[in-house]
N, C-alpha and C. Protein backbone atom coordinates (compact mmCIF):
# COMPACT_ATOMS: atom_id res chain seq x y z
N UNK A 1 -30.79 13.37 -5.28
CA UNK A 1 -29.57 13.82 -4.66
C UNK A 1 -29.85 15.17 -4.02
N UNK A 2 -29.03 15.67 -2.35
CA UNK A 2 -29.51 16.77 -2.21
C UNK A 2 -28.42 17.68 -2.56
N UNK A 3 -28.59 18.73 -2.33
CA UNK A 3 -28.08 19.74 -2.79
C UNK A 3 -28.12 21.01 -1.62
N UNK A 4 -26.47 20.95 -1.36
CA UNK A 4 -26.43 22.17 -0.16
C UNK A 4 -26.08 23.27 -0.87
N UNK A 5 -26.49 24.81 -0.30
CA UNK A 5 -26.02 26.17 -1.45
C UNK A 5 -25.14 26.46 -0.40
N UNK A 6 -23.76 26.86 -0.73
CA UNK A 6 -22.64 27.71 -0.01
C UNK A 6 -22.83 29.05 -0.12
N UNK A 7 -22.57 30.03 0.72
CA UNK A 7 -22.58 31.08 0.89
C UNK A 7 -21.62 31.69 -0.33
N UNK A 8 -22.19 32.83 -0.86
CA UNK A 8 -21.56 33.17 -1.88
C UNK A 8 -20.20 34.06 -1.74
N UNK A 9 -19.40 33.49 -2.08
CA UNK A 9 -17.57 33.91 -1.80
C UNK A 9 -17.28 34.29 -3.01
N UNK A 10 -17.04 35.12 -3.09
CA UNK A 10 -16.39 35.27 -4.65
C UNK A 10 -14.79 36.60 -3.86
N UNK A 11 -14.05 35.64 -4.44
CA UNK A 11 -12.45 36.36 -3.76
C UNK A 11 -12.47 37.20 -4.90
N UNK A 12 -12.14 38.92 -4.63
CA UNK A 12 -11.26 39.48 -5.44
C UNK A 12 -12.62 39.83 -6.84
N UNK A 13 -13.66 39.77 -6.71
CA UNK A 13 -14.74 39.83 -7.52
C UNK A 13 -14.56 39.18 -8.56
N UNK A 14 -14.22 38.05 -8.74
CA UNK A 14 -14.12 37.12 -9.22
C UNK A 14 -15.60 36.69 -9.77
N UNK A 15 -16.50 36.66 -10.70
CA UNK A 15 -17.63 35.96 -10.98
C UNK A 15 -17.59 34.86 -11.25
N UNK A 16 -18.42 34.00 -10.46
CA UNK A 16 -18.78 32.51 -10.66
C UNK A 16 -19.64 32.01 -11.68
N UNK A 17 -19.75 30.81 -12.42
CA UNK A 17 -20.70 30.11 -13.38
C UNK A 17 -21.52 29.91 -12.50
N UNK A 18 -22.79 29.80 -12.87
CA UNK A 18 -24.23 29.33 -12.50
C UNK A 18 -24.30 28.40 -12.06
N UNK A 19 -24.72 28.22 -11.14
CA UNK A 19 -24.59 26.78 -9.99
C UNK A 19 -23.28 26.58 -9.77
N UNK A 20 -22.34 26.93 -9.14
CA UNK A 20 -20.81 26.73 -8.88
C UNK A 20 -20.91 26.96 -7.27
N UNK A 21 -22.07 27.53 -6.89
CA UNK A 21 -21.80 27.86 -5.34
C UNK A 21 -23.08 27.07 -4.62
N UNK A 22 -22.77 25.56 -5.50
CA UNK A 22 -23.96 24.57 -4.56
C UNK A 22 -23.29 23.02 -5.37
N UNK A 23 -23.22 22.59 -4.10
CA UNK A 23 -22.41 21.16 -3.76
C UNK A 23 -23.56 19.88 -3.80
N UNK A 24 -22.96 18.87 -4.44
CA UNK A 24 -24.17 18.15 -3.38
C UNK A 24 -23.47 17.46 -2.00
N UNK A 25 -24.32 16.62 -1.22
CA UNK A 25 -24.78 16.34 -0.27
C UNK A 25 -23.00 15.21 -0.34
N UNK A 26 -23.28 14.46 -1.28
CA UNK A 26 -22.47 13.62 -0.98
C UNK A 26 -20.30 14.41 -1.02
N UNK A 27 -20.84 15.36 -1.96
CA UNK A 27 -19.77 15.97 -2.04
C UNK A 27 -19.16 16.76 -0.63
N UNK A 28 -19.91 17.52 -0.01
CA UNK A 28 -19.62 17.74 1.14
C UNK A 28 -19.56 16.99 2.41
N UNK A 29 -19.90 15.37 1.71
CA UNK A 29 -19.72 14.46 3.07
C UNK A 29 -18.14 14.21 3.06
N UNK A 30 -17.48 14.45 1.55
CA UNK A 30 -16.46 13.69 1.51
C UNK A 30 -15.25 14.82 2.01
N UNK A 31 -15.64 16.17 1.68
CA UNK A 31 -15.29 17.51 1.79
C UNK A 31 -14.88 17.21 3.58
N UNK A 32 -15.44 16.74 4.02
CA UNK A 32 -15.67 16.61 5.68
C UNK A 32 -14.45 15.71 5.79
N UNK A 33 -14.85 14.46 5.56
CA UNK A 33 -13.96 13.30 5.47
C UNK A 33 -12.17 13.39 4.97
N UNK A 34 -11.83 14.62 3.89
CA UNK A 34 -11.15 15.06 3.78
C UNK A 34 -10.44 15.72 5.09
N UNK A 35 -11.41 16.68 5.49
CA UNK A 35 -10.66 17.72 6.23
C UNK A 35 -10.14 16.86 7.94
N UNK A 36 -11.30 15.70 8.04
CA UNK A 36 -10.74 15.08 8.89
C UNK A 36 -9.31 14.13 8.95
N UNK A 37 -9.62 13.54 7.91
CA UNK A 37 -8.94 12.14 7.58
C UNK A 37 -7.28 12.64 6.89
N UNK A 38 -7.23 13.65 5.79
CA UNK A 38 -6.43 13.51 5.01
C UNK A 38 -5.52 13.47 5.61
N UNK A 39 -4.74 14.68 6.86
CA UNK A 39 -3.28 14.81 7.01
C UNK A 39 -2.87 13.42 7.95
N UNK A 40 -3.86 12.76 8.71
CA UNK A 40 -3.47 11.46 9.47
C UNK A 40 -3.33 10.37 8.52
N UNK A 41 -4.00 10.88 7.30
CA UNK A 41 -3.51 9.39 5.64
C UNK A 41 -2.59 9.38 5.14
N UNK A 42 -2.50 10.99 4.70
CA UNK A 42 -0.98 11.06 4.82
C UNK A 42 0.49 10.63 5.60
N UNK A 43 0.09 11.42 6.65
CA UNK A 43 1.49 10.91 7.48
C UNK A 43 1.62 9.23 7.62
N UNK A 44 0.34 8.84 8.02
CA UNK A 44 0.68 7.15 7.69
C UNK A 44 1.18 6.75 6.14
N UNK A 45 1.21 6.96 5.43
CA UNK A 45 1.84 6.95 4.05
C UNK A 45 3.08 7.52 3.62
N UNK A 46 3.39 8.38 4.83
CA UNK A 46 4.66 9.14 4.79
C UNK A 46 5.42 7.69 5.31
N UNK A 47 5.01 7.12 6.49
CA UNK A 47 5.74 6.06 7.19
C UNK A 47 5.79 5.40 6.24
N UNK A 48 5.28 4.46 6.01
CA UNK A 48 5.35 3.46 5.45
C UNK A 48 6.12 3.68 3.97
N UNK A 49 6.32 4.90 3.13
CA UNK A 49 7.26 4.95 1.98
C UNK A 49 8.39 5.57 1.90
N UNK A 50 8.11 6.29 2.97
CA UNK A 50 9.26 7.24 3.36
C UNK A 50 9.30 8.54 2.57
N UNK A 51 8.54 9.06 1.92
CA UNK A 51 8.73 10.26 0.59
C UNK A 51 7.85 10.97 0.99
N UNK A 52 7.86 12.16 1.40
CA UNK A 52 6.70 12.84 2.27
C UNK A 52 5.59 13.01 0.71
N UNK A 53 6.34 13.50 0.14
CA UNK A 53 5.68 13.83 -1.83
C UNK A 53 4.84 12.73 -2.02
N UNK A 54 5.18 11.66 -2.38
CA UNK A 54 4.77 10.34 -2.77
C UNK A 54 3.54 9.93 -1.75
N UNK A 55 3.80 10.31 -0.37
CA UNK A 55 3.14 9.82 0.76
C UNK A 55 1.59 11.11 0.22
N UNK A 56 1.65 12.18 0.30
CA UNK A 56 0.64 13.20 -0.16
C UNK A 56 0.04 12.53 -1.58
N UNK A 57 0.79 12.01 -2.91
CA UNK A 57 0.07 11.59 -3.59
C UNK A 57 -0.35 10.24 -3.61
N UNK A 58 -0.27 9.60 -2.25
CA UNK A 58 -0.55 8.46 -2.59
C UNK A 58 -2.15 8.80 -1.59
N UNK A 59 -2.07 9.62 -0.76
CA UNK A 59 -3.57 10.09 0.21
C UNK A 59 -4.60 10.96 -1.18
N UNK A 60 -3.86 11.92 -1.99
CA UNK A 60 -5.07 12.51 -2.84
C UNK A 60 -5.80 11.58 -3.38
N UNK A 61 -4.29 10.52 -4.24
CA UNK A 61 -5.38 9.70 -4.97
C UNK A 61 -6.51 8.56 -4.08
N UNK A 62 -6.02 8.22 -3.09
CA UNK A 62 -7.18 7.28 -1.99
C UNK A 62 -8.55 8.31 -2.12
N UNK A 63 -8.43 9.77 -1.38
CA UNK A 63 -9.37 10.65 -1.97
C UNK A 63 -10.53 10.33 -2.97
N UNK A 64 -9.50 10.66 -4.60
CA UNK A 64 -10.46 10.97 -5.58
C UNK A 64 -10.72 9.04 -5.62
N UNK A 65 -10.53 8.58 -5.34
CA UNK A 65 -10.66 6.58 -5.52
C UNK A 65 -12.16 6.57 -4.56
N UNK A 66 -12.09 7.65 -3.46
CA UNK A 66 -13.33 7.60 -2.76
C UNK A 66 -14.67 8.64 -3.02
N UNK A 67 -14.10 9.33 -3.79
CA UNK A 67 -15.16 10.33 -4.40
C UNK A 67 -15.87 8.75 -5.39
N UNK A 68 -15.20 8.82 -6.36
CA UNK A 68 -15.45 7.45 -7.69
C UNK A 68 -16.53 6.74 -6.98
N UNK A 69 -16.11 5.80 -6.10
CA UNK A 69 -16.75 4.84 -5.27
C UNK A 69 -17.46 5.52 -3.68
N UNK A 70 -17.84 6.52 -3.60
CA UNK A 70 -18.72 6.73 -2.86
C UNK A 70 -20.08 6.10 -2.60
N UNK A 71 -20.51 5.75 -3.12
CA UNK A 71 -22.10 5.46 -2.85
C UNK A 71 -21.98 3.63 -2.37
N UNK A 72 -20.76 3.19 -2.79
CA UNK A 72 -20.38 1.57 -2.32
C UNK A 72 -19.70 1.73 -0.90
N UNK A 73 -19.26 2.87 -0.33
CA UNK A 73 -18.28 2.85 0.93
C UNK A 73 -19.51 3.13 2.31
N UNK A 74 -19.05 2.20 3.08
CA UNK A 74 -19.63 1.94 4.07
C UNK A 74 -19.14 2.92 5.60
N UNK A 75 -18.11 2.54 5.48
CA UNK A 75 -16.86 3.07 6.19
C UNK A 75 -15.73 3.84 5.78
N UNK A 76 -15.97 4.96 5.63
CA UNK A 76 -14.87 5.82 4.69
C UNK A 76 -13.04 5.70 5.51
N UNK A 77 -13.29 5.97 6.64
CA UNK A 77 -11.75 6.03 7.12
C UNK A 77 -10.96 4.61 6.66
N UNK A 78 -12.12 3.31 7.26
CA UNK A 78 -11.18 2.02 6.41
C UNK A 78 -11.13 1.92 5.35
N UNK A 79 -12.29 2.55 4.05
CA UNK A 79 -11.77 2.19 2.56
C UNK A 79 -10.97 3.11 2.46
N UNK A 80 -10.29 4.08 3.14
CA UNK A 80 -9.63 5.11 2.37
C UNK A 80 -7.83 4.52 2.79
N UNK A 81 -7.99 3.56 3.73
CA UNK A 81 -6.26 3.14 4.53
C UNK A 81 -6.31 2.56 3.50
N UNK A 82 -7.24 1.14 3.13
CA UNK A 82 -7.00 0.15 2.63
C UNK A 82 -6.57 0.47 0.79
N UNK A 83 -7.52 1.84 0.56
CA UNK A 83 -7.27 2.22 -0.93
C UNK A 83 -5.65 2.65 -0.73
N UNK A 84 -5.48 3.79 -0.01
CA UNK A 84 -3.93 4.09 0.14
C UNK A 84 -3.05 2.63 0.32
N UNK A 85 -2.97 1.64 1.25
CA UNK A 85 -2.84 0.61 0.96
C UNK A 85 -2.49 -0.30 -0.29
N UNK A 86 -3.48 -0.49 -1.30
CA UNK A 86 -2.95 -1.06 -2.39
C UNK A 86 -2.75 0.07 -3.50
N UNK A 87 -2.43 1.18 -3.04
CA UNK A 87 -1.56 2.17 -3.87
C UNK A 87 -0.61 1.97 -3.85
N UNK A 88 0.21 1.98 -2.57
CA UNK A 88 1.26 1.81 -1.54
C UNK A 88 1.76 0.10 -2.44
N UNK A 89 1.70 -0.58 -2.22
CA UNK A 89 1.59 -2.11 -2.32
C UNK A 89 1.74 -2.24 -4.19
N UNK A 90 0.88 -1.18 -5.19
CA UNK A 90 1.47 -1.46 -6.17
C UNK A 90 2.69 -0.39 -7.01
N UNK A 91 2.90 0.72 -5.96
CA UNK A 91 4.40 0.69 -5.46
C UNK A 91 5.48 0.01 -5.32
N UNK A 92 5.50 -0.41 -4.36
CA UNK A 92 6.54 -1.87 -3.93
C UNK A 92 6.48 -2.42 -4.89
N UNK A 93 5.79 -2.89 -5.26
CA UNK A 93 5.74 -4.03 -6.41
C UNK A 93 6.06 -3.44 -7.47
N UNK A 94 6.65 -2.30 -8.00
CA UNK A 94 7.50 -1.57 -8.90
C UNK A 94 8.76 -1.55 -8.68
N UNK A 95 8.42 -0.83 -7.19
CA UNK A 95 10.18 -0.68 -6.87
C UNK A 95 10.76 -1.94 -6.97
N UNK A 96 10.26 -3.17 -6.38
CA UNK A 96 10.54 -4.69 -6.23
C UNK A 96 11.38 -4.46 -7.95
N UNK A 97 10.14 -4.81 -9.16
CA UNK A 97 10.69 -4.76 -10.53
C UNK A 97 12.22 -3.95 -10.58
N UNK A 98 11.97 -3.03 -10.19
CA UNK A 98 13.18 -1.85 -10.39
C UNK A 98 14.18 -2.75 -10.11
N UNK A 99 14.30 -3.07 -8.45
CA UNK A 99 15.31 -3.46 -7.61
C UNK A 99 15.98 -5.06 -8.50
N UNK A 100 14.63 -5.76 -9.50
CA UNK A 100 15.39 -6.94 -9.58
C UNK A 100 16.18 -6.14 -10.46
N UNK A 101 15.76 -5.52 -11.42
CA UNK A 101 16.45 -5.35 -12.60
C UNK A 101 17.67 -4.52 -12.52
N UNK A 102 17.77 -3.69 -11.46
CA UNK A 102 19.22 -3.34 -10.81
C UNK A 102 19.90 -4.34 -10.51
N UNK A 103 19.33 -4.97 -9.66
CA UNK A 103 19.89 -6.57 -9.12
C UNK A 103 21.22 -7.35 -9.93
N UNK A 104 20.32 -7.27 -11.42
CA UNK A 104 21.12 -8.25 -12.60
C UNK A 104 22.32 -7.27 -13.04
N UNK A 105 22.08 -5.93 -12.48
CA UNK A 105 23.55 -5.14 -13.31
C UNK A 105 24.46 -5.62 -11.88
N UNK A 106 24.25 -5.67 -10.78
CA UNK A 106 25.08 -5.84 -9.71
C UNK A 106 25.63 -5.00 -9.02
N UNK A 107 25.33 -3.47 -9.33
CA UNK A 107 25.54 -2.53 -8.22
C UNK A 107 24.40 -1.29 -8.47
N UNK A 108 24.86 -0.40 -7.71
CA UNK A 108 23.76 0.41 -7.64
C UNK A 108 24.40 1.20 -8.71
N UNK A 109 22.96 1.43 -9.59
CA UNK A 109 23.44 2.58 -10.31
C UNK A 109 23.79 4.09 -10.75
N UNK A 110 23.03 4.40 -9.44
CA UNK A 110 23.41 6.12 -9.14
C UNK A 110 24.70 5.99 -8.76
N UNK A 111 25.38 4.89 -7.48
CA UNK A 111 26.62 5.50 -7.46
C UNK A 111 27.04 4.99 -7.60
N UNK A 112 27.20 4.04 -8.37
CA UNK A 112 28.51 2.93 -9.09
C UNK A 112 28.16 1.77 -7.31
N UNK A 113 27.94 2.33 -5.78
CA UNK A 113 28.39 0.93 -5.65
C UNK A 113 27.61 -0.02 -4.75
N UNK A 114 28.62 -0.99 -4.50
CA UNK A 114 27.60 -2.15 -4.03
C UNK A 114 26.69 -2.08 -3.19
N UNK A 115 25.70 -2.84 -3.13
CA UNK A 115 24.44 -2.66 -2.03
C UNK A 115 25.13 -2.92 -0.67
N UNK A 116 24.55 -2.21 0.29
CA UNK A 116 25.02 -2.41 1.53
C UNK A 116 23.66 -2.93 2.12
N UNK A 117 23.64 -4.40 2.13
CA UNK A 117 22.48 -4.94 3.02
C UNK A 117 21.95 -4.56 4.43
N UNK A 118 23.17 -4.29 4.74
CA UNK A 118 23.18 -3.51 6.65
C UNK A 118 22.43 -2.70 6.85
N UNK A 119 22.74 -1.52 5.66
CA UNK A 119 22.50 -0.37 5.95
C UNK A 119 20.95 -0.36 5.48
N UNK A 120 20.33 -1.42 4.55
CA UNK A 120 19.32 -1.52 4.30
C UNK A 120 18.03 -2.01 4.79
N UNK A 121 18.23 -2.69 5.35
CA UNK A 121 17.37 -3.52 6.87
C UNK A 121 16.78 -2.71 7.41
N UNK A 122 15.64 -3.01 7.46
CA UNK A 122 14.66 -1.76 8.62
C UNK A 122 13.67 -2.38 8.66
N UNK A 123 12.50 -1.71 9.75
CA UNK A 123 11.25 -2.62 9.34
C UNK A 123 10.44 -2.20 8.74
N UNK A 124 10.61 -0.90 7.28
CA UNK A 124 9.83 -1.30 6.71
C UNK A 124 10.27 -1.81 5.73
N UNK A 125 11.31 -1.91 5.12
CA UNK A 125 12.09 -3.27 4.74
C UNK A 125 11.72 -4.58 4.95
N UNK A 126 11.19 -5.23 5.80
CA UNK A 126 11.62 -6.13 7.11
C UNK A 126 9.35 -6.06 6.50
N UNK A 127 8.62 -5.01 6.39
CA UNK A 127 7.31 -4.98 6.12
C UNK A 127 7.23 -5.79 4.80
N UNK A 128 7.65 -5.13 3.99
CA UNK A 128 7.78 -4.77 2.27
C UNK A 128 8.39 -5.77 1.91
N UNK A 129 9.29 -6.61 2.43
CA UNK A 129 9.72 -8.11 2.12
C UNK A 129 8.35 -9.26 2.50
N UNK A 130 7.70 -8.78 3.04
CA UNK A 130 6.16 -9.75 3.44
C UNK A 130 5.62 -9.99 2.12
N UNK A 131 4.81 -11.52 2.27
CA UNK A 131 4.00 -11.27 0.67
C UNK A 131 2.68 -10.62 1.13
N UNK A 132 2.08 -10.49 -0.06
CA UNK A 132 0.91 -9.37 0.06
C UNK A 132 -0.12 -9.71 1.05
N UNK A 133 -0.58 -10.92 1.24
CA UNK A 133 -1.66 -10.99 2.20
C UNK A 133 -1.02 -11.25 3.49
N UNK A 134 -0.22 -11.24 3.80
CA UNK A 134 0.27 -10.27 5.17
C UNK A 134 0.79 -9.27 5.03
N UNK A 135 1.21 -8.47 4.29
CA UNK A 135 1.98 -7.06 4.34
C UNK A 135 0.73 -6.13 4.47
N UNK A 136 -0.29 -6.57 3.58
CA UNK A 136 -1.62 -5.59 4.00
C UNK A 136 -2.27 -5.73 5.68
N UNK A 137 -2.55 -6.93 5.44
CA UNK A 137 -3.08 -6.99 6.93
C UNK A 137 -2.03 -5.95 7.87
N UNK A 138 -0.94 -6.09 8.09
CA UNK A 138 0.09 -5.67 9.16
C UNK A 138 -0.14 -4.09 8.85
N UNK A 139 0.22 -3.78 7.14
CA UNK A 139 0.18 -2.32 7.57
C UNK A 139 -1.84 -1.25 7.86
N UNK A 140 -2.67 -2.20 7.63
CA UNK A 140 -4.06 -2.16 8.08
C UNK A 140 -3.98 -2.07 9.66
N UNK A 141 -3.69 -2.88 10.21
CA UNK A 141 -3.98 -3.20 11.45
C UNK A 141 -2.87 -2.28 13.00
N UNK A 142 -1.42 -2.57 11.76
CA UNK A 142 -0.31 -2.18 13.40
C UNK A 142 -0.47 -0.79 12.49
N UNK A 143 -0.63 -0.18 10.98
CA UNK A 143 0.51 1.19 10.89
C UNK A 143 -1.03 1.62 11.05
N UNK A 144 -2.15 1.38 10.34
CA UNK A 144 -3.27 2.19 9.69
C UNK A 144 -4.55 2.09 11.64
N UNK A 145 -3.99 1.62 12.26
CA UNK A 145 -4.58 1.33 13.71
C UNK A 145 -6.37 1.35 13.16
N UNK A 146 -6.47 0.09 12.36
CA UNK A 146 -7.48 -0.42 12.28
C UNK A 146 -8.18 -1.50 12.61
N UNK A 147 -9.19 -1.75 13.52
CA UNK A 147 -9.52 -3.26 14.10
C UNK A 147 -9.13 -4.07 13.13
N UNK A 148 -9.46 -5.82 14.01
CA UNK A 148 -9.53 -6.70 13.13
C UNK A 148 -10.45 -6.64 12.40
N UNK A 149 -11.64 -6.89 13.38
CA UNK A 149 -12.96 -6.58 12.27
C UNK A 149 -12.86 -5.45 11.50
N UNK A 150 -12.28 -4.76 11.35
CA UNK A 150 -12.24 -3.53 9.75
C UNK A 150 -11.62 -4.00 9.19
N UNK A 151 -10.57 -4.42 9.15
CA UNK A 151 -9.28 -5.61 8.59
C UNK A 151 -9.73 -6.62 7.89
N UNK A 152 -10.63 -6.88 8.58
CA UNK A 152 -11.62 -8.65 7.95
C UNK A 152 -12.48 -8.06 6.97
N UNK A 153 -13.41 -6.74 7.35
CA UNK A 153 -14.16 -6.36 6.39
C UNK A 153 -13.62 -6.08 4.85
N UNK A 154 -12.51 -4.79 5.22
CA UNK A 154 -12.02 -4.53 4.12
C UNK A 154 -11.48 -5.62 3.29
N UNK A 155 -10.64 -6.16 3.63
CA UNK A 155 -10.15 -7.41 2.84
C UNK A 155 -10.89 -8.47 2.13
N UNK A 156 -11.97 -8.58 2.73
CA UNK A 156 -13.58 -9.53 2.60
C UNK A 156 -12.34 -11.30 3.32
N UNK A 157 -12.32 -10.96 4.56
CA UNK A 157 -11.83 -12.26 5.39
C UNK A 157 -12.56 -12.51 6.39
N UNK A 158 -12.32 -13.62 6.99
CA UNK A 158 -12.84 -13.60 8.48
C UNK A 158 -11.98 -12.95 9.40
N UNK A 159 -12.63 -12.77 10.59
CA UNK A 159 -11.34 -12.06 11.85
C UNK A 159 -10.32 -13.27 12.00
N UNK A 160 -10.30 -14.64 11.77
CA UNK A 160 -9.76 -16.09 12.01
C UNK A 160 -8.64 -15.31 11.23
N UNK A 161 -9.52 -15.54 9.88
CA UNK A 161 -8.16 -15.72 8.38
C UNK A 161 -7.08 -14.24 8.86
N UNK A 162 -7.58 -13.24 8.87
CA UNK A 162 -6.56 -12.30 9.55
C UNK A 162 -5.89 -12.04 10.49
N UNK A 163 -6.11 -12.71 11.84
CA UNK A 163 -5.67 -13.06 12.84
C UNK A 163 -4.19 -13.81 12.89
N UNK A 164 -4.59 -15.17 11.57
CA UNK A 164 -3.38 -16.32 11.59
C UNK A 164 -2.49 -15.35 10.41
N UNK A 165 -3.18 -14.53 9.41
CA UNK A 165 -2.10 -13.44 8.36
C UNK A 165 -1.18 -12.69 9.54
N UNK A 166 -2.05 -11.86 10.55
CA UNK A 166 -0.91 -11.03 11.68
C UNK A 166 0.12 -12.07 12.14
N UNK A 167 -0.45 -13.37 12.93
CA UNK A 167 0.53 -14.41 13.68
C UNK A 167 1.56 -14.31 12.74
N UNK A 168 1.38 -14.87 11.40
CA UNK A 168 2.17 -15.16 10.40
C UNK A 168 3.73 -14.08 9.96
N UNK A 169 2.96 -13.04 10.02
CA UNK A 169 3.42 -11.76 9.61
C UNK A 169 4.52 -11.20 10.97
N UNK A 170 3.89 -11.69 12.33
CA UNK A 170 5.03 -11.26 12.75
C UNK A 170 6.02 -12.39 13.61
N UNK A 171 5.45 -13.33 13.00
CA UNK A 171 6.86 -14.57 12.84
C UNK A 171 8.06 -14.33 11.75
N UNK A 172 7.25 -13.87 10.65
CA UNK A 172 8.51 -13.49 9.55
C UNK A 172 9.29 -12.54 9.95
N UNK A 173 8.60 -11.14 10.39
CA UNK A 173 9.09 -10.44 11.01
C UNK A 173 10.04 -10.85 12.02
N UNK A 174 9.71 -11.45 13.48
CA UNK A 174 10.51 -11.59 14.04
C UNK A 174 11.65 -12.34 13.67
N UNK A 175 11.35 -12.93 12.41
CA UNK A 175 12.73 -13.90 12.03
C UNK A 175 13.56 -12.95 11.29
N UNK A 176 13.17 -12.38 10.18
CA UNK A 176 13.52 -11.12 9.71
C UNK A 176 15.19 -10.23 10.48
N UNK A 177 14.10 -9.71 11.63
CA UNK A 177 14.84 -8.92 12.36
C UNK A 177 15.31 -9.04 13.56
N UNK A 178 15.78 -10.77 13.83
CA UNK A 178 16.82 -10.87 14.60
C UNK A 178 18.00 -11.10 13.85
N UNK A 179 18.14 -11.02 13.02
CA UNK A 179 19.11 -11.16 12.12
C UNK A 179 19.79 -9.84 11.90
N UNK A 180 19.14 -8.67 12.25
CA UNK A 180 20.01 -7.21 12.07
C UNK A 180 20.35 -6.98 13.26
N UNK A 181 20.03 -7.82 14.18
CA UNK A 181 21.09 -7.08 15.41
C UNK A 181 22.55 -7.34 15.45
């Protein structure tokens, strides 16, 4: 493994432990990858959950998921959508739990009242109602503006099998959301 030495910073004379001001190689690849990648992982994660908070911890942890698995990543910008991705995805699939189990009391329970379907409709509503092997593809491809072929890779599909997941995905969709106009 190599090993880069940083210039020695010490804020405020602060003394450092012994070897603290040398990285390795792979650490500062990701250090990079960070400074490029993070705030555009974020904000796509902001979209898609809506919680700017949630959207930031759902990009650190893609992060440290890519520190872990570094030496297997080929392509850091697509494993890092696709990790945010099924962060994102086992999300939903909480809130989903949440929502049935609100469901069975029959109103909302912060404010005593009934669901307003209207007001609830959106597309990422309209996303997040998809089952999983199109909801990933769609938010990979239209939110995370990743080829097919990165789409096919990450997923381990062909460009075919993801191709007919998009067709699919925005037939539901379009059925979806002619219904809220």
């Amino acid at each position: 493994m190599t090993t880069i030495a940083l210039p020695r910073v010490r804020p405020w004379g602060v003394s450092m432990p012994y070897g603290a001001d040398v990285i390795s190689a792979d650490e500062a690849a990701v250090r990079e990858i960070y400074r490029a990648h993070y705030g555009m992982l974020a904000g796509w994660c902001n979209k898609l959950v809506g919680d700017r908070d949630l959207a930031h911890d759902v990009a650190t942890e893609a992060f440290v998921r890519l520190l872990a698995h570094w030496g297997d990543v080929a392509e850091p910008r697509a494993w890092l959508y696709t990790a945010a991705a099924n962060i994102i995805r086992d999300h939903w699939r909480k809130r989903g739990r949440e929502q049935v189990a609100y469901g069975k009391v029959g109103h909302d329970i912060e404010t005593g009242a009934e669901p307003d379907l209207a007001r609830d409709l959106s597309v990422r509503a309209a996303v997040q109602a998809l089952p999983d092997r199109l909801r990933v593809s769609v938010m990979l491809h239209y939110f995370a503006d990743l080829s097919i072929a990165q789409v096919a890779t990450q997923l381990g599909k062909s460009e075919g099998a993801v191709k007919r997941d998009l067709w699919d995905a925005r037939q539901r969709l379009a059925a979806s959301l002619e219904g809220a106009r």
